[in-house]
C-alpha atoms as a PDB file:
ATOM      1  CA  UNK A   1      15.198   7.828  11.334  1.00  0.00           C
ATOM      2  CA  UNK A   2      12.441   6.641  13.201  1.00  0.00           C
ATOM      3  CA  UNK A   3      11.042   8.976  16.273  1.00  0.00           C
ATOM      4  CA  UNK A   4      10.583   7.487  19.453  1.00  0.00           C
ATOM      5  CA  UNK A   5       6.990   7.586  19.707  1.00  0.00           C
ATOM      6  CA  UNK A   6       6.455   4.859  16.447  1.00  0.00           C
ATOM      7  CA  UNK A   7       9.169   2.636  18.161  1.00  0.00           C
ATOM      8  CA  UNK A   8       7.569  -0.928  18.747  1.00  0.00           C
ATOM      9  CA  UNK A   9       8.427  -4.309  19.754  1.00  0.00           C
ATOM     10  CA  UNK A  10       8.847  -5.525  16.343  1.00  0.00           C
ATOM     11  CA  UNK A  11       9.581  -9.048  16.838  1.00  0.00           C
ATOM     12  CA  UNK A  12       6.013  -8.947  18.558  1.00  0.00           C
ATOM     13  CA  UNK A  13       4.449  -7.031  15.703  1.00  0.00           C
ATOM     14  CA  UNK A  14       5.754  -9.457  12.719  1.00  0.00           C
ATOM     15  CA  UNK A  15       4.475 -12.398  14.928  1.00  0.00           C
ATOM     16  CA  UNK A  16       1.139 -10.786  15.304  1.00  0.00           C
ATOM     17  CA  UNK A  17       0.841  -9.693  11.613  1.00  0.00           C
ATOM     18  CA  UNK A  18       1.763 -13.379  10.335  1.00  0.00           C
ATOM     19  CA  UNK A  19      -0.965 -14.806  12.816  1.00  0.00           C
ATOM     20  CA  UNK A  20      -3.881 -12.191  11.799  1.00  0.00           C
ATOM     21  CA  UNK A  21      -3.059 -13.216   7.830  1.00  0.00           C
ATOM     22  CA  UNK A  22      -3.332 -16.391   8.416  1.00  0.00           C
ATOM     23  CA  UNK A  23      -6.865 -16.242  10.479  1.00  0.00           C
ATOM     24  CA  UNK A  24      -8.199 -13.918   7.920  1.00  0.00           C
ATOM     25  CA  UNK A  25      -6.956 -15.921   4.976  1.00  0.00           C
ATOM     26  CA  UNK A  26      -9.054 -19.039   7.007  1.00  0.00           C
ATOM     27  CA  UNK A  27     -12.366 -16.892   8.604  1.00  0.00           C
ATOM     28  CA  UNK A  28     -12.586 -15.811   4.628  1.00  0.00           C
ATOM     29  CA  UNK A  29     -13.102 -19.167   2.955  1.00  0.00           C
ATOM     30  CA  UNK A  30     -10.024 -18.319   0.914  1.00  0.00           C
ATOM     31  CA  UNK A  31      -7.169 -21.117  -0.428  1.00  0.00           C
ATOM     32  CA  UNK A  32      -4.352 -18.497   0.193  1.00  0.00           C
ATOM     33  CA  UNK A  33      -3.602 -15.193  -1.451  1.00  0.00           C
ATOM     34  CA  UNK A  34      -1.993 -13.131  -4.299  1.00  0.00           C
ATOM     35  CA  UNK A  35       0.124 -10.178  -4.016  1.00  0.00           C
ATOM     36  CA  UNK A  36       1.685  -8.113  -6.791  1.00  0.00           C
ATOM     37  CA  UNK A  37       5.598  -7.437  -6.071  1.00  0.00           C
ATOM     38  CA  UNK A  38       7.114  -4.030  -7.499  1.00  0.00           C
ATOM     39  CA  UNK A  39      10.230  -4.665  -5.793  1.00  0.00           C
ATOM     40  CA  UNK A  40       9.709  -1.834  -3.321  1.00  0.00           C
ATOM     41  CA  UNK A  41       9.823  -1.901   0.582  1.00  0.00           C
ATOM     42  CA  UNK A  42       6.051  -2.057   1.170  1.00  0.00           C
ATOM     43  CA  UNK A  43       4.901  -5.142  -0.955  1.00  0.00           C
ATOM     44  CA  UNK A  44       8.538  -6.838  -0.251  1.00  0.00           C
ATOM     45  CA  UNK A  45       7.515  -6.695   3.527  1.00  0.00           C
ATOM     46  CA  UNK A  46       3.924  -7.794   2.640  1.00  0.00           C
ATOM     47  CA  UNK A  47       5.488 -10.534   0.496  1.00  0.00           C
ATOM     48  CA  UNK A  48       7.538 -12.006   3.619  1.00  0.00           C
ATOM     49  CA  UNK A  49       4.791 -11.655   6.174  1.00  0.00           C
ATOM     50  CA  UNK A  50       2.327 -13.738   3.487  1.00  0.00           C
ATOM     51  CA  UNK A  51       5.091 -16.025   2.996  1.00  0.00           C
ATOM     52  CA  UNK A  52       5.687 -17.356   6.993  1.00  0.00           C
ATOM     53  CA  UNK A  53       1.910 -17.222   7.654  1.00  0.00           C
ATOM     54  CA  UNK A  54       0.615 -19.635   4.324  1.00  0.00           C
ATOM     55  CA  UNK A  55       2.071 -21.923   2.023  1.00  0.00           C
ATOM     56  CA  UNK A  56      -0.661 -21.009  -0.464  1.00  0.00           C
ATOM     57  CA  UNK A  57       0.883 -17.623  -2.306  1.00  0.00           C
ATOM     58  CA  UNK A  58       1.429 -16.436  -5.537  1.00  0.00           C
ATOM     59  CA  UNK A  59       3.749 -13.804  -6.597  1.00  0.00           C
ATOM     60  CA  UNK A  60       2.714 -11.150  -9.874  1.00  0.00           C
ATOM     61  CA  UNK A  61       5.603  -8.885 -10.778  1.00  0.00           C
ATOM     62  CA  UNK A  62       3.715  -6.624 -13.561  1.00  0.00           C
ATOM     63  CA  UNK A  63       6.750  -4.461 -14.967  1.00  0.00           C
ATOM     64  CA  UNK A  64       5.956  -1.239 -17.662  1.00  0.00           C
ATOM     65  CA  UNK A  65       8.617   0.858 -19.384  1.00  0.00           C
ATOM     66  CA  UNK A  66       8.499   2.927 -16.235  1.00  0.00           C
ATOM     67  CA  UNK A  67      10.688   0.499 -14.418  1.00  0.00           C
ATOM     68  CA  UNK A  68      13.483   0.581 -12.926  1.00  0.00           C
ATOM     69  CA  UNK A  69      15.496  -2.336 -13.935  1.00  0.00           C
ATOM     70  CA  UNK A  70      16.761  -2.263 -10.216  1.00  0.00           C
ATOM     71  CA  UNK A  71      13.102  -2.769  -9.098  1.00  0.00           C
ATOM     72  CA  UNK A  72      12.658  -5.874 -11.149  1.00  0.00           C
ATOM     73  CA  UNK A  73      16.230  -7.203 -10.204  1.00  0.00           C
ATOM     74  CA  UNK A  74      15.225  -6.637  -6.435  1.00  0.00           C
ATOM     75  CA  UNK A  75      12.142  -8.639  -7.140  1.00  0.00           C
ATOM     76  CA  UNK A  76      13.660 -11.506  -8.438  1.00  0.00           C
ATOM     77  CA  UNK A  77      16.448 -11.496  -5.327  1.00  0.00           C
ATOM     78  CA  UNK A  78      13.358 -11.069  -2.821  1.00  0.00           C
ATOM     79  CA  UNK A  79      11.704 -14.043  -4.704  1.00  0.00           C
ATOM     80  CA  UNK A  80      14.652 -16.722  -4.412  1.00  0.00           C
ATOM     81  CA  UNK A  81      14.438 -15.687  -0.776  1.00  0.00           C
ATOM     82  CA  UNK A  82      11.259 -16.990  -0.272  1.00  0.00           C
ATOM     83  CA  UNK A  83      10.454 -19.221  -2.735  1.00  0.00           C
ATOM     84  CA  UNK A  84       7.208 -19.089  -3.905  1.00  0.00           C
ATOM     85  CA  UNK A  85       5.120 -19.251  -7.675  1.00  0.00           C
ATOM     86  CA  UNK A  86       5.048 -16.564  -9.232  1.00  0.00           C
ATOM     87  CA  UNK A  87       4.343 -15.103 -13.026  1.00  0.00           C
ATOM     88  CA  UNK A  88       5.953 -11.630 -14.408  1.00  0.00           C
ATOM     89  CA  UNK A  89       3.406 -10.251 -16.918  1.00  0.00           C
ATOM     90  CA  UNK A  90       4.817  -7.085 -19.200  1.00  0.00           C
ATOM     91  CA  UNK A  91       1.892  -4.685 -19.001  1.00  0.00           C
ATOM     92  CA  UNK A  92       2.729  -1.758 -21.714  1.00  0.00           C
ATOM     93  CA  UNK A  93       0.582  -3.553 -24.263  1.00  0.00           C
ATOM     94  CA  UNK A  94      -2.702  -3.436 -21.930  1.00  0.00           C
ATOM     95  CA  UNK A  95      -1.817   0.320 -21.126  1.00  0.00           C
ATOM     96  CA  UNK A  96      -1.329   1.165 -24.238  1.00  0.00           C
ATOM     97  CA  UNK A  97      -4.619   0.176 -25.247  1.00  0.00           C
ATOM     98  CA  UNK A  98      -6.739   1.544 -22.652  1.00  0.00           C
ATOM     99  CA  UNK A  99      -4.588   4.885 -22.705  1.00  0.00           C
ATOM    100  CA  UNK A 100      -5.652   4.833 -26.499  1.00  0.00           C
ATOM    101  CA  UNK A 101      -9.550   4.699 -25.719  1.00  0.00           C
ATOM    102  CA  UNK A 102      -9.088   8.086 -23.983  1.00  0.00           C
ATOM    103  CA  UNK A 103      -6.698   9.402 -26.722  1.00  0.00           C
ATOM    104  CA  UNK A 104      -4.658  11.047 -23.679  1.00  0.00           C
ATOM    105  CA  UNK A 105      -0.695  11.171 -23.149  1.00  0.00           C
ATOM    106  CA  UNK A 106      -1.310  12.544 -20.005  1.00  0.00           C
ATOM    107  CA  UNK A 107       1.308  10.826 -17.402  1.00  0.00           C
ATOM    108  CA  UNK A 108      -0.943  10.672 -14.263  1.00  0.00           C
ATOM    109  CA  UNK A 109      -3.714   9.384 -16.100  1.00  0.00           C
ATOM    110  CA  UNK A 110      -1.732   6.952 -18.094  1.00  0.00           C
ATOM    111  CA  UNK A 111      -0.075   6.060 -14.362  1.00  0.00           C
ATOM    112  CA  UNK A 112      -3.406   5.478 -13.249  1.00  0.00           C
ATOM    113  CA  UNK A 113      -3.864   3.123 -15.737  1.00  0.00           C
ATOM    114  CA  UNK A 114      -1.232   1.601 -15.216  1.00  0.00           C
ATOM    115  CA  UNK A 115      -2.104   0.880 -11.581  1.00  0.00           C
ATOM    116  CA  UNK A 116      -5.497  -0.629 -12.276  1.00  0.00           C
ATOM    117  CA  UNK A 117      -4.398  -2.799 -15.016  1.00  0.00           C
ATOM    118  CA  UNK A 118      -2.253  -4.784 -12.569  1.00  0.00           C
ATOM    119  CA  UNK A 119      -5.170  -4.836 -10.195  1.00  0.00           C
ATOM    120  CA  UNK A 120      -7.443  -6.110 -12.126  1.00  0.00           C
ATOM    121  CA  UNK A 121      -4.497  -8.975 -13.202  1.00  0.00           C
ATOM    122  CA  UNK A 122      -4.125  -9.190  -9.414  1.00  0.00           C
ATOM    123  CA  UNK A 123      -8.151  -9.885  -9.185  1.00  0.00           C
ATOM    124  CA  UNK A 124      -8.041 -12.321 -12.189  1.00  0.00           C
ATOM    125  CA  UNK A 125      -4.992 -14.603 -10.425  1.00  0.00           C
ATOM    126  CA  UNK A 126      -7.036 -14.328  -7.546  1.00  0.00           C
ATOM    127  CA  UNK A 127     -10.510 -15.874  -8.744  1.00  0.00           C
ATOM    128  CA  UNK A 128      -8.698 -18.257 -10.984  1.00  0.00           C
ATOM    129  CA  UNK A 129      -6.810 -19.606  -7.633  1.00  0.00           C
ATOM    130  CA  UNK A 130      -9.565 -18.963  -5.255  1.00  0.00           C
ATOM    131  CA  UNK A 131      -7.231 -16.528  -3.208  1.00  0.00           C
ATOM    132  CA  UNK A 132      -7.581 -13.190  -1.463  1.00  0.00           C
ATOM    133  CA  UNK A 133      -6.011  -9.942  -3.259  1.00  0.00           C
ATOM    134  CA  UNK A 134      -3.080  -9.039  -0.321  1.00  0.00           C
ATOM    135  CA  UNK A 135      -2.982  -5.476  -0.210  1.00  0.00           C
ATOM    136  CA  UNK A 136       0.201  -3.845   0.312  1.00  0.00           C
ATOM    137  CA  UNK A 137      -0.417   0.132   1.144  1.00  0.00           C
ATOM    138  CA  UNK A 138       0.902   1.584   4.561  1.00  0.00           C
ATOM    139  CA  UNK A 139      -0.661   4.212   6.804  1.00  0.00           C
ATOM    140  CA  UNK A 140       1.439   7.112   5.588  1.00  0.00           C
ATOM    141  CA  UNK A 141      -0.073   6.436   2.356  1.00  0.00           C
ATOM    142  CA  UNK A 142      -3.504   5.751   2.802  1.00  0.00           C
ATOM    143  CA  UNK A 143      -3.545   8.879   5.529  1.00  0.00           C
ATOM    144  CA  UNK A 144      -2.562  10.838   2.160  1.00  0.00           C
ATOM    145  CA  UNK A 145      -4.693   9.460  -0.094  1.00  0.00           C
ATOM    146  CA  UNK A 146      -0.527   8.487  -2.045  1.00  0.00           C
ATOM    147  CA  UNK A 147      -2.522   5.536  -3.950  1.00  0.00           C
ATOM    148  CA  UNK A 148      -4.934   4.800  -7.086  1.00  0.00           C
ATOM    149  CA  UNK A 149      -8.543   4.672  -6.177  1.00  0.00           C
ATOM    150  CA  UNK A 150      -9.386   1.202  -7.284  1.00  0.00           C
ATOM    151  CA  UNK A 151      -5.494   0.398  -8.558  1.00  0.00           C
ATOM    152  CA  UNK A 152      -3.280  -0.258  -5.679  1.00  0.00           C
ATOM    153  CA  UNK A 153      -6.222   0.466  -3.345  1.00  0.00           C
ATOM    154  CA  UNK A 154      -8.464  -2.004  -4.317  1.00  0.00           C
ATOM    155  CA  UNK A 155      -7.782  -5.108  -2.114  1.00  0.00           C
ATOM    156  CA  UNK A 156      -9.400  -7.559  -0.235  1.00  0.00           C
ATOM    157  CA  UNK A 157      -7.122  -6.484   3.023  1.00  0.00           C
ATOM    158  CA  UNK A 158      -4.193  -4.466   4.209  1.00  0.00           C
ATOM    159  CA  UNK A 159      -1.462  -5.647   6.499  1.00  0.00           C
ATOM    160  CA  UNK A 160       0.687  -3.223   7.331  1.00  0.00           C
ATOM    161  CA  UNK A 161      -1.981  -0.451   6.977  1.00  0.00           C
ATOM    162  CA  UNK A 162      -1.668   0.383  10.686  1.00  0.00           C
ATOM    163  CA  UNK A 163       2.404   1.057  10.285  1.00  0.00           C
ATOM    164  CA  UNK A 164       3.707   4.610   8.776  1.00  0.00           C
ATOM    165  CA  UNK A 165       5.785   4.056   6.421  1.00  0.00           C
ATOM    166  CA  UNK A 166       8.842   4.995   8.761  1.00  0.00           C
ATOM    167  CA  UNK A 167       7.754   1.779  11.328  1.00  0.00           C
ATOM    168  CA  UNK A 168       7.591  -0.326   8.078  1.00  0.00           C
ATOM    169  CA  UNK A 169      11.479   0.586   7.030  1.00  0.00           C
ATOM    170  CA  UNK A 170      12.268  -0.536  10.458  1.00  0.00           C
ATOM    171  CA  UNK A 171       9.785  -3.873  10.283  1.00  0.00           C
ATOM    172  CA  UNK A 172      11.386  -4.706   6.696  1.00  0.00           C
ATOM    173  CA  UNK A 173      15.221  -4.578   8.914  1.00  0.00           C
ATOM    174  CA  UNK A 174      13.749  -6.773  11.311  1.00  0.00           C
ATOM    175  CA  UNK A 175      12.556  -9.084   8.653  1.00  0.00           C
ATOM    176  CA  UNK A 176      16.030  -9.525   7.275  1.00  0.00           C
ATOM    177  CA  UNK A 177      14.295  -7.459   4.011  1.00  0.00           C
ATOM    178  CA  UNK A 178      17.732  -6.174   1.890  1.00  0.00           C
ATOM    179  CA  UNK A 179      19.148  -3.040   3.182  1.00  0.00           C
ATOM    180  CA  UNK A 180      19.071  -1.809  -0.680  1.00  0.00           C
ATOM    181  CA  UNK A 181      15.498  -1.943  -0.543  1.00  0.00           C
ATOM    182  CA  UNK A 182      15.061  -0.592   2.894  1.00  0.00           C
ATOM    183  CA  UNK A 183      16.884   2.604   1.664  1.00  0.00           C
ATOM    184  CA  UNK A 184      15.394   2.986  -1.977  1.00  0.00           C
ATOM    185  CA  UNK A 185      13.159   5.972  -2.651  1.00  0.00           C
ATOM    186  CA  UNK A 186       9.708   4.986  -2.305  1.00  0.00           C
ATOM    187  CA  UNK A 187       7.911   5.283  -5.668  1.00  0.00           C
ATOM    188  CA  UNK A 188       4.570   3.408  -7.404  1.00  0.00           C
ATOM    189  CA  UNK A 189       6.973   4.123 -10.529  1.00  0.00           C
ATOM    190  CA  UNK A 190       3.759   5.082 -12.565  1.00  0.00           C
ATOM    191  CA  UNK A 191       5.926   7.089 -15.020  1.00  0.00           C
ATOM    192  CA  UNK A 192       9.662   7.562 -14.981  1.00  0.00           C
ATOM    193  CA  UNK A 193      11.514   9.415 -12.624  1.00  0.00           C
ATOM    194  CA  UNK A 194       8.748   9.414 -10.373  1.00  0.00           C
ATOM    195  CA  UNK A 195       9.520   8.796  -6.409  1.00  0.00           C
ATOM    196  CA  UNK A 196       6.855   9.305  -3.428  1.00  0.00           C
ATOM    197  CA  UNK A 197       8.830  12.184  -2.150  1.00  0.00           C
ATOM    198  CA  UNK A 198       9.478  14.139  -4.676  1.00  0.00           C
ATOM    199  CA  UNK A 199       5.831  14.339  -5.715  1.00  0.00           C
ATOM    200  CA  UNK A 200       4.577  15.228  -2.350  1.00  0.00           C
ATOM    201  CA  UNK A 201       7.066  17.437  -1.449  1.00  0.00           C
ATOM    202  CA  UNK A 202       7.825  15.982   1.884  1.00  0.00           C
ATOM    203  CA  UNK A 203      10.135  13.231   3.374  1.00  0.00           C
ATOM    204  CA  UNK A 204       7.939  10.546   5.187  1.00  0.00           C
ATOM    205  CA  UNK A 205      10.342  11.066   8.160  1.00  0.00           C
ATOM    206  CA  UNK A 206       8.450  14.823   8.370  1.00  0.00           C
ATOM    207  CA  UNK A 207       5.427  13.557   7.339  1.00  0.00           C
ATOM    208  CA  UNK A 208       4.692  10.892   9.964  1.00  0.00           C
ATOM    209  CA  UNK A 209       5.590  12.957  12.431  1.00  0.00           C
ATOM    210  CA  UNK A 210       3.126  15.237  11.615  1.00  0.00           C
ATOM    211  CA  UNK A 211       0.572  12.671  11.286  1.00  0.00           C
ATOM    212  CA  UNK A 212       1.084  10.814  14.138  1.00  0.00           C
ATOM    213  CA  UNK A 213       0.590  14.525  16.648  1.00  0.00           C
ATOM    214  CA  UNK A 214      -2.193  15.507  14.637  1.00  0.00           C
ATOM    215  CA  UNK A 215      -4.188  12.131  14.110  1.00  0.00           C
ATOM    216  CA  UNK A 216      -2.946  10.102  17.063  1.00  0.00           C
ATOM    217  CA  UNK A 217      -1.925  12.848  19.736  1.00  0.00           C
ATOM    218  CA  UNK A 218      -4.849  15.333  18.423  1.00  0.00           C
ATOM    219  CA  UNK A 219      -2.640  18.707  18.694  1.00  0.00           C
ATOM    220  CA  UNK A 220      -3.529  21.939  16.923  1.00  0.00           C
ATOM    221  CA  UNK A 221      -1.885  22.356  13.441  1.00  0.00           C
ATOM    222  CA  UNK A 222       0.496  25.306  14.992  1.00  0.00           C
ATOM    223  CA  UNK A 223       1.207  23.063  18.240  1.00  0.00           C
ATOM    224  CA  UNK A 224       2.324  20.417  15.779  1.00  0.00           C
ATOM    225  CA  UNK A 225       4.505  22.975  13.554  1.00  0.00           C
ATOM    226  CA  UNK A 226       6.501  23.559  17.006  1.00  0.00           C
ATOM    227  CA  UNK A 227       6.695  19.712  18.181  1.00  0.00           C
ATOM    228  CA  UNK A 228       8.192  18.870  14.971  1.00  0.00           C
ATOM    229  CA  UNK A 229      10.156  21.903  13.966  1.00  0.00           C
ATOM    230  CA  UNK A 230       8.600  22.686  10.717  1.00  0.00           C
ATOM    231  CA  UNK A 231       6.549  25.525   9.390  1.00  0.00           C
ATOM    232  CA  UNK A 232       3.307  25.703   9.883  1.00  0.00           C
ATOM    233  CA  UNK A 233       2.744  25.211   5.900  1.00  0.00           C
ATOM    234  CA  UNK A 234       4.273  21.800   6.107  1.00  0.00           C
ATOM    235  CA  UNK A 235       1.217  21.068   8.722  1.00  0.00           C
ATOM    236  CA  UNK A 236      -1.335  22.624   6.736  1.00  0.00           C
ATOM    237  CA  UNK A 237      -0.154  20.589   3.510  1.00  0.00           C
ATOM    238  CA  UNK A 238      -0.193  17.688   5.203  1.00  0.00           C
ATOM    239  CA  UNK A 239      -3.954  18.402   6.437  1.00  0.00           C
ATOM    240  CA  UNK A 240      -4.613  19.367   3.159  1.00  0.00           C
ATOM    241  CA  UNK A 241      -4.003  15.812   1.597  1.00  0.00           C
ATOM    242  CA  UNK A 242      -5.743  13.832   4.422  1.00  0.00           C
ATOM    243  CA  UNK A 243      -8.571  16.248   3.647  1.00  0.00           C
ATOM    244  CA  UNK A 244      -9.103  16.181   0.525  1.00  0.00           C
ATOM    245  CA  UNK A 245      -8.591  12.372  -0.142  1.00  0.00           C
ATOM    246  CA  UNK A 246     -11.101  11.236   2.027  1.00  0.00           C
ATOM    247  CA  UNK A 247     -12.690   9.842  -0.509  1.00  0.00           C
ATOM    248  CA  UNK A 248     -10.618   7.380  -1.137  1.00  0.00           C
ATOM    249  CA  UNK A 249     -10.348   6.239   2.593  1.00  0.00           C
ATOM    250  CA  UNK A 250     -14.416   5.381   2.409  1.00  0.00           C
ATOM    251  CA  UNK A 251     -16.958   3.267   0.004  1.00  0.00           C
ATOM    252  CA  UNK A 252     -18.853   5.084  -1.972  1.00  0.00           C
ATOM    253  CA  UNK A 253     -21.293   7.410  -1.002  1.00  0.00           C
ATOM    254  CA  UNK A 254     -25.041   5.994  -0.788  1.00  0.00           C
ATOM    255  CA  UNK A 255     -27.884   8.645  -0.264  1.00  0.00           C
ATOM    256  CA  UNK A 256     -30.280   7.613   2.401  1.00  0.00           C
ATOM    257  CA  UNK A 257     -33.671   6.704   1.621  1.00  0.00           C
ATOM    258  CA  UNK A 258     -34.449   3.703   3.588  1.00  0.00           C
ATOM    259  CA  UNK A 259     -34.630   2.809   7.217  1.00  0.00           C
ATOM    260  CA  UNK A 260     -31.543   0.886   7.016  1.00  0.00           C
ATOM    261  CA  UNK A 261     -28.982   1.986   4.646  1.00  0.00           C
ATOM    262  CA  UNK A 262     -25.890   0.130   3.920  1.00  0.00           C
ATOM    263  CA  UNK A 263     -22.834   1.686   4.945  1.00  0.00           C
ATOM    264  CA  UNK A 264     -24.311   3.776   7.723  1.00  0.00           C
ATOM    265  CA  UNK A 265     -26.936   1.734   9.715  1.00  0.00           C
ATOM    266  CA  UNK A 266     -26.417  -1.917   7.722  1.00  0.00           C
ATOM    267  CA  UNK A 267     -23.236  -2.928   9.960  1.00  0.00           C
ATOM    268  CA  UNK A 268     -22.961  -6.643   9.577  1.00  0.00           C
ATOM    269  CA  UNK A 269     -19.336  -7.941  10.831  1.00  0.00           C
ATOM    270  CA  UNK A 270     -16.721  -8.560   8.198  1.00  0.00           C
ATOM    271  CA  UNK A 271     -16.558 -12.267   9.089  1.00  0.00           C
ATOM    272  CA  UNK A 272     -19.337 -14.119  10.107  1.00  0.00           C
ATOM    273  CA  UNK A 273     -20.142 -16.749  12.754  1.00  0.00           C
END
């Protein structure tokens, strides 16, 4: 359940999300754009907001043996819904090979793989089309770093970045998104078994309430603990994440030598007059 503070006017919030996608789709010299589709609540809200605000989109589904037949089943359903090309590309063979370069078994780094594999499909579609990658990650997650650096992460621009993940469930109802979705465990599905919960150790209902008082309502860790009924090591955990995935949040690093160094004093806006 949603708290009362991330309640919005979401009838005004799809309408604005639709109209900014469509500007930024035009302001970047961009035909349309390309979004990959796991079948999940994030890129099947993405999918419908792309959908209303171009005609120009094209749909990747990029299954592994990780899965869930129920994912790829929900794809397909979301897909007749909106109509729109689309190509599903079985990725195990590319994984496979990379994973063998490294000679590792290990299932993050093979679920790493996996994630940059269908980005750099994602990247292909897009050049070949002249279209913009459409990102599909949600505050919650990027807050927490809960993405691959350069997989999932690396996109041209990010929607629903500015909705936890708890405003999105109630954006994806709005949207008519199916309720089976809606209430499936969140999971990238990177090996099997795998859900967003489970390996964070914290429902998102907890966690964006302790975002939102701590990032949005600056309160002290132990003033947050008592807002939100938790302990205190839920906070700290929490902090701990945002912390020390920072990295991921920024570009990379450049050392300043120079007068003006990009990134900190070369500040040019993202779209140009």
């Amino acid at each position: 359940m949603i708290m009362q503070e991330l309640e919005m006017d979401w009838d005004f919030i799809s309408n604005y999300l639709r109209t900014r996608l469509a500007e930024y789709i035009e302001a970047s010299g961009k035909k349309g754009g390309v979004i990959g589709l796991s079948g999940g609540i994030d890129s099947s809200v993405v999918l419908k907001l792309l959908a209303q605000a171009t005609k120009n989109v094209y749909v990747l589904l990029m299954p592994s043996e990780s899965t869930p037949k129920q994912d790829i089943e929900d794809s397909y359903n979301l897909l007749g819904s909106v109509e729109v090309p689309y190509s599903e590309i079985i990725i195990d063979d590319l994984v496979k090979s990379f994973s063998s370069k490294v000679d590792s078994n290990d299932k993050v780094l093979v679920g790493n793989i996996k994630a940059r594999v269908r980005m750099t499909l994602l990247y292909a579609y897009a050049q070949k089309l002249d279209y913009l990658v459409i990102g599909t990650g949600d505050k919650s997650e990027i807050l927490l770093g809960y993405f691959t650096k350069y997989g999932d992460g690396g996109v041209d621009v990010l929607p629903i970045g500015d909705l936890y993940k708890t405003q999105v469930k109630k954006l994806a109802l709005h949207l008519g998104i199916p309720k089976n979705i809606v209430e499936k465990p969140s999971s990238p599905a990177l090996w099997e078994g795998q859900t967003a919960e489970g390996e964070l150790g914290i429902s998102y209902e907890d966690i964006d309430k302790i975002l939102y008082f701590l990032f949005e309502k600056f309160m002290e860790p132990q003033d947050v603990a008592e807002k939100v009924k938790m302990p205190i090591e839920k906070v700290e955990k929490v902090i701990r994440l945002v912390k020390s995935n920072e990295h991921k949040r920024k570009m990379p690093e450049i050392f300043k030598i120079s007068g003006r160094t990009v990134g900190s004093d070369w500040r040019y806006p993202r779209v140009w007059a």
